[in-house]
C-alpha atoms as a PDB file:
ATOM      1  CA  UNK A   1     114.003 117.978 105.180  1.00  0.00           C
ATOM      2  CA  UNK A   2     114.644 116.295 108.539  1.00  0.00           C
ATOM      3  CA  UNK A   3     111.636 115.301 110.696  1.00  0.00           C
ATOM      4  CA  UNK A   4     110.000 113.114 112.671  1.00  0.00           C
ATOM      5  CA  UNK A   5     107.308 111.775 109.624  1.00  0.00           C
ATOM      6  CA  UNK A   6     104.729 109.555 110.946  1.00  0.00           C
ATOM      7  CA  UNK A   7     103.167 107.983 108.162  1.00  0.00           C
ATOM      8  CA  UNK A   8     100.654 106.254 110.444  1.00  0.00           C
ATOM      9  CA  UNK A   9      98.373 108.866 109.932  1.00  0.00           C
ATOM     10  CA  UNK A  10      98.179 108.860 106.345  1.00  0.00           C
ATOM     11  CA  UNK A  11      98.971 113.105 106.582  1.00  0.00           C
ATOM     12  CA  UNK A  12     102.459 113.070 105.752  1.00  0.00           C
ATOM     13  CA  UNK A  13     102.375 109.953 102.720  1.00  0.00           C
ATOM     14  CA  UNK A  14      99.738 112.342 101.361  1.00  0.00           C
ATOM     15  CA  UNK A  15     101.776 115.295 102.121  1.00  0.00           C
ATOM     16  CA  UNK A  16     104.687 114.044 100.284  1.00  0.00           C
ATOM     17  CA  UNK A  17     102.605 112.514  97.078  1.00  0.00           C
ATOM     18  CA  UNK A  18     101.283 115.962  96.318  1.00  0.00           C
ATOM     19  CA  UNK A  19     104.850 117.573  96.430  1.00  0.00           C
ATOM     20  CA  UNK A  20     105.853 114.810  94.296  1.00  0.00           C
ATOM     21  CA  UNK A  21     102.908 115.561  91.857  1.00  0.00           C
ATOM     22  CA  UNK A  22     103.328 119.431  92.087  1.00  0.00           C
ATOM     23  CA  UNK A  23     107.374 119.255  91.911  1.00  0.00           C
ATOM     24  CA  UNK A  24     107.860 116.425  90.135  1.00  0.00           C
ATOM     25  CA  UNK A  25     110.260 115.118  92.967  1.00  0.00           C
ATOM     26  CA  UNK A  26     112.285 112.166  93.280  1.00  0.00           C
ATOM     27  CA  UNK A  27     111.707 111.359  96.771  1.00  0.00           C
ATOM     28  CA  UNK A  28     114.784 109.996  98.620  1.00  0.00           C
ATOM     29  CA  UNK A  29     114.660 108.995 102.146  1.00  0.00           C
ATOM     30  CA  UNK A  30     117.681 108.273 104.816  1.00  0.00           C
ATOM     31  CA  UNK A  31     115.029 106.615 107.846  1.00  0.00           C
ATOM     32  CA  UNK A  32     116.995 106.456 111.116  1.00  0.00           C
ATOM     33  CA  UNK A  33     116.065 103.794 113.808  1.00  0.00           C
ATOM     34  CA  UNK A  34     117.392 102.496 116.675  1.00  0.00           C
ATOM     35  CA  UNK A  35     116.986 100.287 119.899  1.00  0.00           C
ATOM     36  CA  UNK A  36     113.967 101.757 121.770  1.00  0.00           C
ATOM     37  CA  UNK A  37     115.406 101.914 125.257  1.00  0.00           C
ATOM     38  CA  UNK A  38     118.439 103.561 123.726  1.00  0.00           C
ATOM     39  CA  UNK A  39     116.100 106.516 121.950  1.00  0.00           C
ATOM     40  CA  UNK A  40     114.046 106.603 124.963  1.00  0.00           C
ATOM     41  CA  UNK A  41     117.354 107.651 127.105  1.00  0.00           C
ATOM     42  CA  UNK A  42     119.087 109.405 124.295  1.00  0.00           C
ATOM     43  CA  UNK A  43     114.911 111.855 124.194  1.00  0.00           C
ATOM     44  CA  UNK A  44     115.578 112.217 128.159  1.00  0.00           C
ATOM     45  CA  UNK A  45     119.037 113.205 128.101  1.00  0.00           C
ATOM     46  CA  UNK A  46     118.631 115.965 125.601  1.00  0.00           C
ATOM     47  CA  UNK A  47     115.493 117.288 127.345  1.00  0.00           C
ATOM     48  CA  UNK A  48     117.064 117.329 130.420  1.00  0.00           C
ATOM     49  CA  UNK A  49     120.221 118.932 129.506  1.00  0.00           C
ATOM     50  CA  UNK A  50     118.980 122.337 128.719  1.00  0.00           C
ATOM     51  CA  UNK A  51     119.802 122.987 125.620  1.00  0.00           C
ATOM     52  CA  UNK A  52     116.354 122.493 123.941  1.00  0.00           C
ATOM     53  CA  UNK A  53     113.599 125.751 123.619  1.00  0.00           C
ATOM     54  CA  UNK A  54     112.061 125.003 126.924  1.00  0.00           C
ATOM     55  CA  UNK A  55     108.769 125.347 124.341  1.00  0.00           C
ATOM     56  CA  UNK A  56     109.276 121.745 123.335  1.00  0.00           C
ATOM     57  CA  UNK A  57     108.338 120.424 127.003  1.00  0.00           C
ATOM     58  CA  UNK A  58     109.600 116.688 126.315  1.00  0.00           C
ATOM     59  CA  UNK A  59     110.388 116.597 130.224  1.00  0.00           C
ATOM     60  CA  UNK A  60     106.611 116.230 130.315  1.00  0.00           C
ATOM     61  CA  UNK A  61     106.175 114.267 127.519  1.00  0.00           C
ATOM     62  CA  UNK A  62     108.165 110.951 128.168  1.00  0.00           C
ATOM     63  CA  UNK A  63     104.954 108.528 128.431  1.00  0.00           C
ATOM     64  CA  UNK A  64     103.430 110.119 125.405  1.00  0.00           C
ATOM     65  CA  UNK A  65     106.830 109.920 123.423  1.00  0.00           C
ATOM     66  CA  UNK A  66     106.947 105.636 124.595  1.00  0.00           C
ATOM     67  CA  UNK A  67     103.183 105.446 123.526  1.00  0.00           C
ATOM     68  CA  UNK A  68     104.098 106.892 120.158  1.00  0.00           C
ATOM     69  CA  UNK A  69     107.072 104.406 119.612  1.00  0.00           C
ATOM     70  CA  UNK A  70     105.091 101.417 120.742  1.00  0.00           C
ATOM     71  CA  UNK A  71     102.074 102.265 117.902  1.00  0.00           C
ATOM     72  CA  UNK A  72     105.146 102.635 115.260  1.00  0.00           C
ATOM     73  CA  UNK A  73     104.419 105.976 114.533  1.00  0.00           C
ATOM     74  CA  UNK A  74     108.226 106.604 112.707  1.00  0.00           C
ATOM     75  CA  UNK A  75     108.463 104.533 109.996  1.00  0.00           C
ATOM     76  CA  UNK A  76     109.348 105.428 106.432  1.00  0.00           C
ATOM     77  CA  UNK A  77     106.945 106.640 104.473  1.00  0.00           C
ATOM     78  CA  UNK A  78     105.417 105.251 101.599  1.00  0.00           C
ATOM     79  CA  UNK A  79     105.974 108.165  99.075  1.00  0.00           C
ATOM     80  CA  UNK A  80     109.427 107.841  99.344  1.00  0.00           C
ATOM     81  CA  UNK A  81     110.745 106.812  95.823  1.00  0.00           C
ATOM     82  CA  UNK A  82     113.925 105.480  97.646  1.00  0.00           C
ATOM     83  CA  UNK A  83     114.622 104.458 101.388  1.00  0.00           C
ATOM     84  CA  UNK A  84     118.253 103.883 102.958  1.00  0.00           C
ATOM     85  CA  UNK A  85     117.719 102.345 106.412  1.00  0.00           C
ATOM     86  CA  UNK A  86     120.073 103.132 109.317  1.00  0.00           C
ATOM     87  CA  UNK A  87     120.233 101.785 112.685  1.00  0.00           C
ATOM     88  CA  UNK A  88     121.991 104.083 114.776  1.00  0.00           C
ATOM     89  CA  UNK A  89     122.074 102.345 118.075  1.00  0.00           C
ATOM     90  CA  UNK A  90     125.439 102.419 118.374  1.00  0.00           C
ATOM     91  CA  UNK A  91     126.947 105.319 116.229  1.00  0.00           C
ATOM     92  CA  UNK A  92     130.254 103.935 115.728  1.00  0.00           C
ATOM     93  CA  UNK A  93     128.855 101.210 113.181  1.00  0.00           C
ATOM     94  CA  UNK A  94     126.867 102.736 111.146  1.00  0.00           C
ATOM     95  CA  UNK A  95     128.398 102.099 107.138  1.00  0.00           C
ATOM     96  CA  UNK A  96     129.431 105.965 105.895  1.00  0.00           C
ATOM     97  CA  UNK A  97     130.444 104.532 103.020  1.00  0.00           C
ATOM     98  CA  UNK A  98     127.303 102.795 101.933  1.00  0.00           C
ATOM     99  CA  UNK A  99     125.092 106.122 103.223  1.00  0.00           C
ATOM    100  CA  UNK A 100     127.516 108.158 100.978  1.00  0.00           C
ATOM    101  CA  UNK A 101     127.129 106.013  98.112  1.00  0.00           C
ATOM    102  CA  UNK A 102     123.202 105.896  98.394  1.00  0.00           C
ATOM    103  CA  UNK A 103     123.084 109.779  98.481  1.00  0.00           C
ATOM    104  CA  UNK A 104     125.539 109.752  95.206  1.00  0.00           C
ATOM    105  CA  UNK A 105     123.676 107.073  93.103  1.00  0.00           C
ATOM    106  CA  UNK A 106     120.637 108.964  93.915  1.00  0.00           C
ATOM    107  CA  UNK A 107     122.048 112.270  93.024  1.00  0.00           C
ATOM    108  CA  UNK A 108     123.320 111.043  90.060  1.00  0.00           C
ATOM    109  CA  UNK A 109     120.197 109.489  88.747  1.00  0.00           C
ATOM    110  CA  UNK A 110     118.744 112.462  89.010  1.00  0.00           C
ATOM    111  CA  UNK A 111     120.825 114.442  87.506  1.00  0.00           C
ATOM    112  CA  UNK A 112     120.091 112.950  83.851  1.00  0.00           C
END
């Protein structure tokens, strides 16, 4: 799944226990940060460059999206059995090799 989880308020850690308690999952999460003023612009540009269901109205939600970084709203969540952490300020240094590696060690564990 790909999302914006925001364990804050407890809904998605719950969420994700009781699939993990239905499913029996392992729960692996890849949890993508990055400078604030850089995800501020990078939410602006792609609002304003059309390409986005105009049902999403970001152009009108810029305060509420900097309120909602300030109170930490996207961290990892909790239920996640593992968590690979990935700063992708600049793009051009993020480690493939060590994201590729997490996914196989996880997928391999798993597989047993």
């Amino acid at each position: 799944m790909e999302s914006n989880f925001q364990p804050r308020f407890d809904f998605d850690n719950f969420k994700f226990l009781e699939f993990k308690k239905k499913y029996h999952l392992y729960l692996l999460q890849i949890h993508c940060s990055c400078d604030r003023e850089v995800l501020l612009q990078r939410f602006k540009v792609r609002s304003e460059s059309g390409e986005k269901h105009p049902g999403h109205v970001d152009r009108s939600n810029y305060q509420e999206f900097e309120m909602t970084l300030s109170q930490g709203d996207y961290e990892a969540l909790e239920a996640s059995d593992r968590v690979l952490e990935i700063d992708t300020t600049d793009f051009n240094q993020i480690d493939d090799e060590t994201l590729f590696e997490f996914i196989e060690q996880v997928y391999l564990m798993c597989k047993k």
